[in-house]
C-alpha atoms as a PDB file:
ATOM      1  CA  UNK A   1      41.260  51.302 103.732  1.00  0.00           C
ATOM      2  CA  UNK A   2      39.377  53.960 105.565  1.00  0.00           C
ATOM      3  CA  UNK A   3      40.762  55.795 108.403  1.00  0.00           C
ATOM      4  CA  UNK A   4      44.422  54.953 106.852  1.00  0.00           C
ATOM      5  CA  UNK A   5      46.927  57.762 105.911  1.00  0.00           C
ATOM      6  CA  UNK A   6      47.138  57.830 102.271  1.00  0.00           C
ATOM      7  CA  UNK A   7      50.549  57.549 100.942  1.00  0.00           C
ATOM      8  CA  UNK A   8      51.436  60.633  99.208  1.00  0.00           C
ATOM      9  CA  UNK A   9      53.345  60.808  96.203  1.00  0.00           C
ATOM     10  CA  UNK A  10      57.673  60.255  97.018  1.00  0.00           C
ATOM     11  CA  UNK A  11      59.247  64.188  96.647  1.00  0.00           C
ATOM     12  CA  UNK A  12      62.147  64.389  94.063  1.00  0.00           C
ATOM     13  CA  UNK A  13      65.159  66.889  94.826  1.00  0.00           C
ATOM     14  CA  UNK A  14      63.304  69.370  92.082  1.00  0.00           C
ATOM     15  CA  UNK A  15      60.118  69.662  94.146  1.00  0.00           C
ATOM     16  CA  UNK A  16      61.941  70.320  97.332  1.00  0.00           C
ATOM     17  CA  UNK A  17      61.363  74.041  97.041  1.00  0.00           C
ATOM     18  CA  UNK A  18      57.690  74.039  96.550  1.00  0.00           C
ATOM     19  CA  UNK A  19      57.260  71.399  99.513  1.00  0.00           C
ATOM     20  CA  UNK A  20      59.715  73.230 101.901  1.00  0.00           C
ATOM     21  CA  UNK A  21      57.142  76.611 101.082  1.00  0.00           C
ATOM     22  CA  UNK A  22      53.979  74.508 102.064  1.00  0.00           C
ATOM     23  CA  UNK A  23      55.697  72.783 105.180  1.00  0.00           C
ATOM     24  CA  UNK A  24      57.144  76.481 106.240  1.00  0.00           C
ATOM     25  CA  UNK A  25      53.271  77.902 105.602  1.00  0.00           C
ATOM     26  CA  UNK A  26      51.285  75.261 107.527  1.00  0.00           C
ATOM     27  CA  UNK A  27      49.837  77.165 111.056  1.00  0.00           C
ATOM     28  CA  UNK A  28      49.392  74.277 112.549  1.00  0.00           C
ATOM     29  CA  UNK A  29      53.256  72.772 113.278  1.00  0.00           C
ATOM     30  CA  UNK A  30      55.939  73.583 115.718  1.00  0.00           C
ATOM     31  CA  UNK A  31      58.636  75.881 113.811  1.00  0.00           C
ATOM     32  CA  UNK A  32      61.112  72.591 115.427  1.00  0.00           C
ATOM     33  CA  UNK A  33      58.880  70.217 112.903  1.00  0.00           C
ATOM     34  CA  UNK A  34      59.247  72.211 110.079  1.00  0.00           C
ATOM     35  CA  UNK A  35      62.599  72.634 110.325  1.00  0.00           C
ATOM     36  CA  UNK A  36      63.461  68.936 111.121  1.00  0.00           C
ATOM     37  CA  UNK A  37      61.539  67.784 108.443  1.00  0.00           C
ATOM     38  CA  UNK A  38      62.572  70.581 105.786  1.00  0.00           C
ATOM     39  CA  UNK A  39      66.032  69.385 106.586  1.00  0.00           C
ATOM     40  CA  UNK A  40      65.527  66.234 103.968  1.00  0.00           C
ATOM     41  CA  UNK A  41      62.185  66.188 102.526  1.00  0.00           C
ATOM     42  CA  UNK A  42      62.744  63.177 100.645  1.00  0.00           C
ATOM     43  CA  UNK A  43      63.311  61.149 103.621  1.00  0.00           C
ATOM     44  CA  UNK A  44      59.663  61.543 104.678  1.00  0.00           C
ATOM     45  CA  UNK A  45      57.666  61.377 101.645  1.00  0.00           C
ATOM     46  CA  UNK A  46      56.265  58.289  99.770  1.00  0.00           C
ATOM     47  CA  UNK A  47      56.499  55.092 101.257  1.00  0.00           C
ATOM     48  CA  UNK A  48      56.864  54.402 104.818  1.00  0.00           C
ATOM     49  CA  UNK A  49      59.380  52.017 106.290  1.00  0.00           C
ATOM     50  CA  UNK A  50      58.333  48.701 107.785  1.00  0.00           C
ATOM     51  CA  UNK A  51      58.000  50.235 110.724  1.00  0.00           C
ATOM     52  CA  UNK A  52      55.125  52.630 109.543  1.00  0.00           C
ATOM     53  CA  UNK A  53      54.427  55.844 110.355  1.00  0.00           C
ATOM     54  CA  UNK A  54      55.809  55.072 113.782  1.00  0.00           C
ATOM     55  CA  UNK A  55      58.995  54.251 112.975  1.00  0.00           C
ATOM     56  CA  UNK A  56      59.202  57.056 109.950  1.00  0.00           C
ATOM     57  CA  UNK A  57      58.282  59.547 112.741  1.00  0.00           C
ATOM     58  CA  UNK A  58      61.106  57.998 114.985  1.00  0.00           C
ATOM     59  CA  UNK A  59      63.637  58.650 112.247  1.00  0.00           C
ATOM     60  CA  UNK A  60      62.935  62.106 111.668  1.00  0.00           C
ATOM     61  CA  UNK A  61      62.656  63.212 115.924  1.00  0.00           C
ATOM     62  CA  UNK A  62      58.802  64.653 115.027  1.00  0.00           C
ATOM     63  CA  UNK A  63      55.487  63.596 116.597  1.00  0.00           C
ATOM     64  CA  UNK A  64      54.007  61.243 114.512  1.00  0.00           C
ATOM     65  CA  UNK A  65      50.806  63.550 114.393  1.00  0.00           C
ATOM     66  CA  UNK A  66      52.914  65.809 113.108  1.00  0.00           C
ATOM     67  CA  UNK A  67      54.434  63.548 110.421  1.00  0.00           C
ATOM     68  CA  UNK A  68      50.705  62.796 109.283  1.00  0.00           C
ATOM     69  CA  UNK A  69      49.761  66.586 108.743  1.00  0.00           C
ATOM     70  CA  UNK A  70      52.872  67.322 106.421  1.00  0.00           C
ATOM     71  CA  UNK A  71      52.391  64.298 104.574  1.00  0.00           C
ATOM     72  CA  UNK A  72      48.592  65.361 103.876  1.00  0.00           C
ATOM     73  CA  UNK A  73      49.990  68.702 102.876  1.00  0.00           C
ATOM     74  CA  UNK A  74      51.614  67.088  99.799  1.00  0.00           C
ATOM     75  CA  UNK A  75      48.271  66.673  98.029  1.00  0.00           C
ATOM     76  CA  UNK A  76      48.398  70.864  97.737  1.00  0.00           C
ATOM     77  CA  UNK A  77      52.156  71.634  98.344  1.00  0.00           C
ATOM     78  CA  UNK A  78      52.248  73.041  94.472  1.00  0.00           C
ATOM     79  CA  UNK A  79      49.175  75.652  95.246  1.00  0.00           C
ATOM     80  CA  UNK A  80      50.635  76.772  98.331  1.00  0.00           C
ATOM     81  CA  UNK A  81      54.142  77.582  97.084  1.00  0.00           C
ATOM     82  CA  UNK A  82      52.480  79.755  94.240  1.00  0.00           C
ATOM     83  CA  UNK A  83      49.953  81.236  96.939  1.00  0.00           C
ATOM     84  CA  UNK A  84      53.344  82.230  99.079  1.00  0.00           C
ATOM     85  CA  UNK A  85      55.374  83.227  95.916  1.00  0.00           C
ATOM     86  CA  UNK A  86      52.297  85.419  94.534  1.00  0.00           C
ATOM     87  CA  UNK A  87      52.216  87.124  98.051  1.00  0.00           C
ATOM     88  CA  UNK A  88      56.118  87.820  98.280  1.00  0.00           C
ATOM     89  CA  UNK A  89      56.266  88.981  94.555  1.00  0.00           C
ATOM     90  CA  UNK A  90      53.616  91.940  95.422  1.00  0.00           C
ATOM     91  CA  UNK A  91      55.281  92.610  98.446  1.00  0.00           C
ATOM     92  CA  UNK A  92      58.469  93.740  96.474  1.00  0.00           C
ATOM     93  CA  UNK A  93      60.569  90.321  98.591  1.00  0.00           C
ATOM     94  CA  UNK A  94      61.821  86.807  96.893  1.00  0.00           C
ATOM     95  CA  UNK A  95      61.946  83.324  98.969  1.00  0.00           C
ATOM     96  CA  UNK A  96      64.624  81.706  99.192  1.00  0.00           C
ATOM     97  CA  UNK A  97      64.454  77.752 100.759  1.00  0.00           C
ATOM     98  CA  UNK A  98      67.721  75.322 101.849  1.00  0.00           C
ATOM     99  CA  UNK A  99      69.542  74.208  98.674  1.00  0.00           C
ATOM    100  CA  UNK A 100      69.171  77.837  97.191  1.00  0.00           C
ATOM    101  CA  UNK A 101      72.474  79.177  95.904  1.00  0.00           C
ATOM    102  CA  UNK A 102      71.319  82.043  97.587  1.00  0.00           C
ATOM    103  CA  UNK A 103      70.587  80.571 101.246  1.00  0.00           C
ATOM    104  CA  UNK A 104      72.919  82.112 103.617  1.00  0.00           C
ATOM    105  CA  UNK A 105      76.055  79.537 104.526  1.00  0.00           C
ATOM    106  CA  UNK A 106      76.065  80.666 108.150  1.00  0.00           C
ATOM    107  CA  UNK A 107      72.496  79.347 108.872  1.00  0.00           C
ATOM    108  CA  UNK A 108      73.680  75.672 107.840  1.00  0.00           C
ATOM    109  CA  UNK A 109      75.683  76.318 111.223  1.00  0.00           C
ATOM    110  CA  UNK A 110      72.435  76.125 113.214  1.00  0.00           C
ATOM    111  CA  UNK A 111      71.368  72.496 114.768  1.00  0.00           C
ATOM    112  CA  UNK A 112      68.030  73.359 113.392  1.00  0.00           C
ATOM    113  CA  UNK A 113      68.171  75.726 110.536  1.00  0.00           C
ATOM    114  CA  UNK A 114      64.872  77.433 108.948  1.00  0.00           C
ATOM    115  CA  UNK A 115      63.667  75.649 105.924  1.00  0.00           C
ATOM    116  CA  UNK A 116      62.679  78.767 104.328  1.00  0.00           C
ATOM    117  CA  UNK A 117      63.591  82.487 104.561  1.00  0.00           C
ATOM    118  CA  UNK A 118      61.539  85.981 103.745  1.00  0.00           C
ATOM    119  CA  UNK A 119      64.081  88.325 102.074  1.00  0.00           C
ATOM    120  CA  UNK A 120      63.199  91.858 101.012  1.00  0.00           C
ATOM    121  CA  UNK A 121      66.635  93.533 100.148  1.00  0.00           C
ATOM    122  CA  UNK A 122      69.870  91.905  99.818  1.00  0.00           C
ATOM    123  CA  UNK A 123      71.855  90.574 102.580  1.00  0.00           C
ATOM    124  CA  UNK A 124      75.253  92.122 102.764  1.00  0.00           C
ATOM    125  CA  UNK A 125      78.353  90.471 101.899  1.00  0.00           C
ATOM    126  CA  UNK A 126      81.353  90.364 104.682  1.00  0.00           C
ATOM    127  CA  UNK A 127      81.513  89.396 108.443  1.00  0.00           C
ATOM    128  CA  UNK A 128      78.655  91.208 110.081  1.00  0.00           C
ATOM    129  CA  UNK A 129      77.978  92.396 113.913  1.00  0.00           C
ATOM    130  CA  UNK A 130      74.830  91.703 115.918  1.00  0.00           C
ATOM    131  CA  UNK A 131      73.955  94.365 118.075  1.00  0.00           C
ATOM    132  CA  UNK A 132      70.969  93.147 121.098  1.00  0.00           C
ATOM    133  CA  UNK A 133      69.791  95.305 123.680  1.00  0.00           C
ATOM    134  CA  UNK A 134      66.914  96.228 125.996  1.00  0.00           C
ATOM    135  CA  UNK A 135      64.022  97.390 124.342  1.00  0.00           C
ATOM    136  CA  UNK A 136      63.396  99.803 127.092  1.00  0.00           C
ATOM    137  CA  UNK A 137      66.706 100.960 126.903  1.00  0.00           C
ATOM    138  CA  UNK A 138      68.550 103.758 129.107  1.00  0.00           C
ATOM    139  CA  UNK A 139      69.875 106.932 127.555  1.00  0.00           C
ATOM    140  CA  UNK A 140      73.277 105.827 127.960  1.00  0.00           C
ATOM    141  CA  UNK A 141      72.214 102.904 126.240  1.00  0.00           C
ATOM    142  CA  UNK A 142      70.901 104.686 123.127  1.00  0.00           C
ATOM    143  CA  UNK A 143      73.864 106.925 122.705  1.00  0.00           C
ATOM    144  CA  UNK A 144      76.484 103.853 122.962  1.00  0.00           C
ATOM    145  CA  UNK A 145      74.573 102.058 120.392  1.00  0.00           C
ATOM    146  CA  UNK A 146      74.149 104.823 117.722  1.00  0.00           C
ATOM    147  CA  UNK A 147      78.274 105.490 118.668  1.00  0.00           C
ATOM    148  CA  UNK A 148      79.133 101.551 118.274  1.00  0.00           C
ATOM    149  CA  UNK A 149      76.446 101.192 115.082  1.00  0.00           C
ATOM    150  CA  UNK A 150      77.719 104.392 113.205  1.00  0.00           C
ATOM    151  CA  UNK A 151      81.205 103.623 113.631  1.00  0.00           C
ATOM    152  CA  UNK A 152      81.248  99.869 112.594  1.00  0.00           C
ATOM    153  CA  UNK A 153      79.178 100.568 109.491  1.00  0.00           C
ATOM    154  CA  UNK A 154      81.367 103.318 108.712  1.00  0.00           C
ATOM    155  CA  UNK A 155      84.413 100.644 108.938  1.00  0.00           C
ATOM    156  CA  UNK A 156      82.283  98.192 106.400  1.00  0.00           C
ATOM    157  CA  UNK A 157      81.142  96.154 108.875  1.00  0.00           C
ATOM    158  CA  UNK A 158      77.072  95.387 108.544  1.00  0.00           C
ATOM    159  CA  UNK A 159      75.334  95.346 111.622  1.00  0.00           C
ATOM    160  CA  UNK A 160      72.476  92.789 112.632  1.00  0.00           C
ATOM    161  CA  UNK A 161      69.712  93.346 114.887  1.00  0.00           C
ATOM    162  CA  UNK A 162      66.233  91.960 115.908  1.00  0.00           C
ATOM    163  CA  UNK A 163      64.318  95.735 114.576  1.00  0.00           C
ATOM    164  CA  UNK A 164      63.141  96.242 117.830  1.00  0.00           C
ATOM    165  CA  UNK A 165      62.603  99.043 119.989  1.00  0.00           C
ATOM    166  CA  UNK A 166      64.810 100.323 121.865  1.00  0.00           C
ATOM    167  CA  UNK A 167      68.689  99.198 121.352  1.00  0.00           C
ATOM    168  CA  UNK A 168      67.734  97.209 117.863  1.00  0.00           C
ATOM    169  CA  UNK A 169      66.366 100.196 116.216  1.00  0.00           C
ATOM    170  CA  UNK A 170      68.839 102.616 117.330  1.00  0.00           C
ATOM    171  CA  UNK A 171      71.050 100.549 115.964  1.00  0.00           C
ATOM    172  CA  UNK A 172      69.770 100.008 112.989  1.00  0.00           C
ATOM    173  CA  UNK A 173      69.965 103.551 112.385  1.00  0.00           C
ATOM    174  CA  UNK A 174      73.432 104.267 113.424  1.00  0.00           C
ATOM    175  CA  UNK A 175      74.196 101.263 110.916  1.00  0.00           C
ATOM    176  CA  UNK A 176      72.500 103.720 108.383  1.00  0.00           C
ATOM    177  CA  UNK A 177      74.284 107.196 109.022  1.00  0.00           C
ATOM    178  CA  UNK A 178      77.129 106.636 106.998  1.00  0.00           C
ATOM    179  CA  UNK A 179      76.539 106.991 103.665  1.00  0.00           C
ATOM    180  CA  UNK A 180      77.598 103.002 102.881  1.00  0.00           C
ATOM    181  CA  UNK A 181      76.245 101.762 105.901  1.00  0.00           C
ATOM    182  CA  UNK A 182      74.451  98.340 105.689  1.00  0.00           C
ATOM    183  CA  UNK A 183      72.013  96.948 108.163  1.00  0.00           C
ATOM    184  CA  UNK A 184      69.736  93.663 108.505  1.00  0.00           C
ATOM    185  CA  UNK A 185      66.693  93.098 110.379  1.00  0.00           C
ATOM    186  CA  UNK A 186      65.334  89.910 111.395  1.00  0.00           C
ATOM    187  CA  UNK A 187      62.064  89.887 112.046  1.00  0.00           C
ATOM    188  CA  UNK A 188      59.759  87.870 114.663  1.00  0.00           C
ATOM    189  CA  UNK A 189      56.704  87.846 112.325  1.00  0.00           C
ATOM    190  CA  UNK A 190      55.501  87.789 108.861  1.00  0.00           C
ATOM    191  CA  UNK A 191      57.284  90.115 105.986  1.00  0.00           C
ATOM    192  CA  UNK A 192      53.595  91.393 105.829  1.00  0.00           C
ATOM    193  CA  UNK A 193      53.143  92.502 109.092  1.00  0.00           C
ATOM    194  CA  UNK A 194      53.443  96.223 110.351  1.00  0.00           C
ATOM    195  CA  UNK A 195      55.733  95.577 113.933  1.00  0.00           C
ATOM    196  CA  UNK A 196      56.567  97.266 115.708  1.00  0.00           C
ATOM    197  CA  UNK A 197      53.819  99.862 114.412  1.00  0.00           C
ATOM    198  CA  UNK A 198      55.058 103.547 113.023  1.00  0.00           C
ATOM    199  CA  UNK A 199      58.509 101.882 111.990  1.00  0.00           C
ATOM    200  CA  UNK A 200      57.129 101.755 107.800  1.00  0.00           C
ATOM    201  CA  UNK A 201      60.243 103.994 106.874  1.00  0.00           C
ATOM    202  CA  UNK A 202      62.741 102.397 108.838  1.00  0.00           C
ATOM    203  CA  UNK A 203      61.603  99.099 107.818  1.00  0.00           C
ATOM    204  CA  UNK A 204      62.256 100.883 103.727  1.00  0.00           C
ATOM    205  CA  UNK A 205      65.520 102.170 104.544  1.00  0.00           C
ATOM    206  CA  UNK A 206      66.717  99.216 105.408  1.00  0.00           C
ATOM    207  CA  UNK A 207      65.561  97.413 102.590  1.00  0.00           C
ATOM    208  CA  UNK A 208      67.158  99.697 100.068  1.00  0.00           C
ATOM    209  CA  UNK A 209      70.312  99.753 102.462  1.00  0.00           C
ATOM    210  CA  UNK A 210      70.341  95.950 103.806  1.00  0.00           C
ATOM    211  CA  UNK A 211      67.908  93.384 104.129  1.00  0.00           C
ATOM    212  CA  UNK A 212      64.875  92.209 106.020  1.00  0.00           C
ATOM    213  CA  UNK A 213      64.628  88.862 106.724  1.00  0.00           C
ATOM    214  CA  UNK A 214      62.358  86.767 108.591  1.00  0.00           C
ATOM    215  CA  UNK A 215      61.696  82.512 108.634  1.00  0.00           C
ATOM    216  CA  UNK A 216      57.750  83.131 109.328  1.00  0.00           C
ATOM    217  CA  UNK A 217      55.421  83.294 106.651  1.00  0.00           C
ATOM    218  CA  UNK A 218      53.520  85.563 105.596  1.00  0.00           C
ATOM    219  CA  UNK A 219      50.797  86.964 107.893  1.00  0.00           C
ATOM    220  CA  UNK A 220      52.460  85.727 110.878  1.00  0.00           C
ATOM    221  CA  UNK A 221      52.010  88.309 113.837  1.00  0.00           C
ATOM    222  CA  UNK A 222      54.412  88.983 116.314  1.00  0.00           C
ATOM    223  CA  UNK A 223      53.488  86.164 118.771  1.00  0.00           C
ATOM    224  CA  UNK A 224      56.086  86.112 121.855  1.00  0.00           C
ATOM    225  CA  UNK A 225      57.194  82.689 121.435  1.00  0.00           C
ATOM    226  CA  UNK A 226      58.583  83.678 118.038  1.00  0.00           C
ATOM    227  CA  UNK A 227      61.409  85.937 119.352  1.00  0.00           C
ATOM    228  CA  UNK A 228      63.638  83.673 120.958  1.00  0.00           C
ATOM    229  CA  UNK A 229      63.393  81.625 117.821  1.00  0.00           C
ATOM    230  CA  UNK A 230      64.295  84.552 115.514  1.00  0.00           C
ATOM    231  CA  UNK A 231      67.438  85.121 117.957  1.00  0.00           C
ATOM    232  CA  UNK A 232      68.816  82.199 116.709  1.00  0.00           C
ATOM    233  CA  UNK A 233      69.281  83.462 113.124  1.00  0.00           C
ATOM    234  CA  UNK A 234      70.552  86.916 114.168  1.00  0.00           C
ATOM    235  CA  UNK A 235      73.409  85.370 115.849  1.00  0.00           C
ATOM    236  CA  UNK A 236      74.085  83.247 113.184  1.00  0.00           C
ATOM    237  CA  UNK A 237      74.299  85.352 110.332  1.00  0.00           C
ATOM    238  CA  UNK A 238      76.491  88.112 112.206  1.00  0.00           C
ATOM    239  CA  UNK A 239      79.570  85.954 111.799  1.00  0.00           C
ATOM    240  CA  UNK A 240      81.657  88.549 113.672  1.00  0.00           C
ATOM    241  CA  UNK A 241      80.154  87.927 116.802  1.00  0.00           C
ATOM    242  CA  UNK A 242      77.546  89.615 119.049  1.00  0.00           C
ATOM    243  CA  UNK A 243      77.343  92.748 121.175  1.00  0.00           C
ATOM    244  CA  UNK A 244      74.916  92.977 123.961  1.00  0.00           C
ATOM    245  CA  UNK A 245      74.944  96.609 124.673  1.00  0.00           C
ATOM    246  CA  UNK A 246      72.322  96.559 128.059  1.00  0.00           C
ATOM    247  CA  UNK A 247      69.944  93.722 128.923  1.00  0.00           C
ATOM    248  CA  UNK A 248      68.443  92.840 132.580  1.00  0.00           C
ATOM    249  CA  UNK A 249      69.309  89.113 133.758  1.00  0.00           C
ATOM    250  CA  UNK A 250      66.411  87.530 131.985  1.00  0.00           C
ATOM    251  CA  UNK A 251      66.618  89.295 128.665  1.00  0.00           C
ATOM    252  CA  UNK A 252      66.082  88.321 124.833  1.00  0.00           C
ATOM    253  CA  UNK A 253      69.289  89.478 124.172  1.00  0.00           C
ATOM    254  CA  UNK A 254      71.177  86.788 126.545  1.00  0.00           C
ATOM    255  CA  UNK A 255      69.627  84.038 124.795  1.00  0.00           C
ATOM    256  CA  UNK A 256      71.031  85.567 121.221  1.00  0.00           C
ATOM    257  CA  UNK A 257      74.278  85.385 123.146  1.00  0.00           C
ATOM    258  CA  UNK A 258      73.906  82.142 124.121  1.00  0.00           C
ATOM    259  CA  UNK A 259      73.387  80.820 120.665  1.00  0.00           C
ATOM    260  CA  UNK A 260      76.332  82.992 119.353  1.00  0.00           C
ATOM    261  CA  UNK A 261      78.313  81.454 122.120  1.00  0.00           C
ATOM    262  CA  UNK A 262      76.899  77.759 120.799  1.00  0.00           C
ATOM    263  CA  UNK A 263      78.268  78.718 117.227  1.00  0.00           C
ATOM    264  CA  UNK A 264      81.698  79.514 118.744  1.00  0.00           C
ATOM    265  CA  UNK A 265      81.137  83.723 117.787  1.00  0.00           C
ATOM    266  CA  UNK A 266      82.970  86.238 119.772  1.00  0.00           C
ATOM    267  CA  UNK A 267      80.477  87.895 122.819  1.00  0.00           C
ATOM    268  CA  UNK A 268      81.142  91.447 123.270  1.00  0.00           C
ATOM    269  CA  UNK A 269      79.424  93.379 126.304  1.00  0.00           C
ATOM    270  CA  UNK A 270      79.100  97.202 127.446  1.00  0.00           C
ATOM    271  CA  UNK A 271      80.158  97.309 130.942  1.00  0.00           C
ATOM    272  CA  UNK A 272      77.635  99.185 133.044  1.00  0.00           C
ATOM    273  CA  UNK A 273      76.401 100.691 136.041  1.00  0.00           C
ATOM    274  CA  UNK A 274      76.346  97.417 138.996  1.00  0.00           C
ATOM    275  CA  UNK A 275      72.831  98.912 140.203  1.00  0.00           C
ATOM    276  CA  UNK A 276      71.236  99.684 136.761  1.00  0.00           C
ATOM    277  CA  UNK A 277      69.162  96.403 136.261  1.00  0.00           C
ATOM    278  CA  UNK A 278      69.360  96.847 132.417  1.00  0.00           C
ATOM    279  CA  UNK A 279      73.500  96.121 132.815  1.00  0.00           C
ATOM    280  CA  UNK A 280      72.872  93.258 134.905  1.00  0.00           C
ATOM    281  CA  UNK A 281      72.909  91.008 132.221  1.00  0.00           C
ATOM    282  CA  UNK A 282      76.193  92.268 130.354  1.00  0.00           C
ATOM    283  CA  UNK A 283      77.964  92.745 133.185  1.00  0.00           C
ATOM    284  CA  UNK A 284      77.402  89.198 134.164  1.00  0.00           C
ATOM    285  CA  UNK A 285      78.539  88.168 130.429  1.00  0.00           C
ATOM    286  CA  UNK A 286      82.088  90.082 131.348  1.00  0.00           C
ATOM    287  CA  UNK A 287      82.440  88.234 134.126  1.00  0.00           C
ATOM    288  CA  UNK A 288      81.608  84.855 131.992  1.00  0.00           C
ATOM    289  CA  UNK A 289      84.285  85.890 130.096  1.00  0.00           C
ATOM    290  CA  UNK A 290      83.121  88.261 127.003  1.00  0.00           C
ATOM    291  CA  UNK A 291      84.953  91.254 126.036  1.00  0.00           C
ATOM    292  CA  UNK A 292      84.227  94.502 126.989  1.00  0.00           C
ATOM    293  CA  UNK A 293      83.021  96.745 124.198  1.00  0.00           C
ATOM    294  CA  UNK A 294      85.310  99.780 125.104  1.00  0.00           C
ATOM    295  CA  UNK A 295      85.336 101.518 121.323  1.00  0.00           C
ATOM    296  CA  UNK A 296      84.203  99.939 118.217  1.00  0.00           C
ATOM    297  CA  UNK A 297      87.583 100.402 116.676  1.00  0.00           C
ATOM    298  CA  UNK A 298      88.381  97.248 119.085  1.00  0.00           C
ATOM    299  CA  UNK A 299      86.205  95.914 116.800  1.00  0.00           C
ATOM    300  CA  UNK A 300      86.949  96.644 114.029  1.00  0.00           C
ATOM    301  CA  UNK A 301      90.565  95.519 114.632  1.00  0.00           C
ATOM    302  CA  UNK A 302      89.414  92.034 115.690  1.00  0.00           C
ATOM    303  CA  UNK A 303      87.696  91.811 112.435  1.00  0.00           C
ATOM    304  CA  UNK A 304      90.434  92.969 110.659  1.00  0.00           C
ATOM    305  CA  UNK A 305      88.932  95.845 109.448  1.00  0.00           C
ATOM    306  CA  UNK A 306      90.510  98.410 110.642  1.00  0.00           C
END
């Protein structure tokens, strides 16, 4: 009948990759749809339950407008997924979706985790670190993240960041001094896209050395609402915990914490100056109860590494 949504052909467990790449592509659905609904693909597809769409769309906690556009999406999922795969290939990265061998265990932690990731590189084995920090980060900020990076990846422990400016990228390359030093970077945007600007080598080093990851495809810019989101996957694949080295009461960084926290992680903090605003924030998690980052041989220990 016209004006009805067509039903679209029922998904078996083989085609889950190629509709998990077109439901992760479409621009037009909250990242919390795509990853509800790339949590069981098969659930939504085909016939709907006597309840219709309504019902369907009560099942799976998404908007039933939503619902409707990923079902239309069906008709093309197969020329999408080879679109996105094309792309990644000449970009030198792979894709790997939920129900890959290769998907990181840590991420099926997560209440929502990302249907699909980005991957250029190889993400390290062992329990990792995330380091956060202020962007606009003091000098004493710098050095202690270089000193905390450096030293942990000089134990074997990889260190995860958010390949920001500021605290992220110095500690990035700390995680890259020693010689077996191994770093990831999650990334608020598409594999594609040059953020922050000027940072092309970095970005290499760390693929040859680590990883760069990201959930957004491909052409996705840096849009603001897409950092907190990312934060959620650097605390969950640093399995050793989290250390905020300086961030101001309302930082990024906190809510990276928080979601360690929420995955029962380890919080580490660098105590700072009471009036520097940028150690507001971590000296308010050591009063919550985190530890104080002292010397990353603490660290080390706790991972028993060292």
């Amino acid at each position: 009948m016209p004006g009805t949504d067509p039903v679209p052909p029922s998904v078996n467990p083989k085609e889950q990759r190629t509709v998990l790449l077109a439901l992760n592509a479409a621009p037009d659905l909250q990242r919390a749809t795509k990853c509800r609904l790339g949590s069981d693909p098969v659930s939504w597809t085909g016939s709907p339950p006597p309840g219709g769409l309504k019902e369907l769309a009560r099942r799976c906690q998404v908007p039933v407008s939503h619902l409707k556009t990923a079902r239309r999406l069906l008709g093309s999922a197969g020329q999408i997924a080879t679109a996105e795969e094309k792309r990644a290939e000449r970009l030198g990265a792979r894709i790997v979706t939920l129900g890959d061998e290769e998907y990181p265990e840590s991420l099926h932690q997560l209440p929502l985790p990302p249907p699909v990731l980005y991957l250029r590189g190889r993400l390290p084995p062992g329990p990792s670190l995330a380091m956060v920090g202020s962007r606009a980060c003091s000098p004493y900020g710098r050095e202690a993240a270089h000193f905390f990076a450096s030293h942990l990846a000089r134990g074997g422990v990889p260190v995860v960041s958010g390949f920001a400016r500021g605290i992220d990228q110095t500690s990035h390359k700390g995680a890259l001094e020693p010689s077996r030093g191994r770093t990831v970077a999650v990334l608020g945007c598409g594999l594609d896209v040059p953020y922050p600007r000027g940072t092309r080598d970095l970005a290499d080093r760390i693929g040859d050395r680590g990883a760069l990851v990201t959930e957004f495809p491909l052409g996705t810019p840096p849009r603001k609402r897409n950092f907190p989101t990312r934060n959620r996957i650097i605390a969950a694949l640093a399995e050793g915990g989290t250390l905020v080295v300086e961030a101001a009461p309302r930082s990024g960084s906190l809510i990276t914490a928080r979601h360690a926290l929420e995955l029962g992680r380890e919080i580490y903090a660098l105590p700072g100056r009471i009036f520097d605003e940028k150690s507001l924030g971590t000296n308010a998690l050591l009063r919550d109860g985190a530890t104080p980052a002292l010397h990353p041989v603490d660290i080390l220990r706790s991972l028993g590494v060292a």
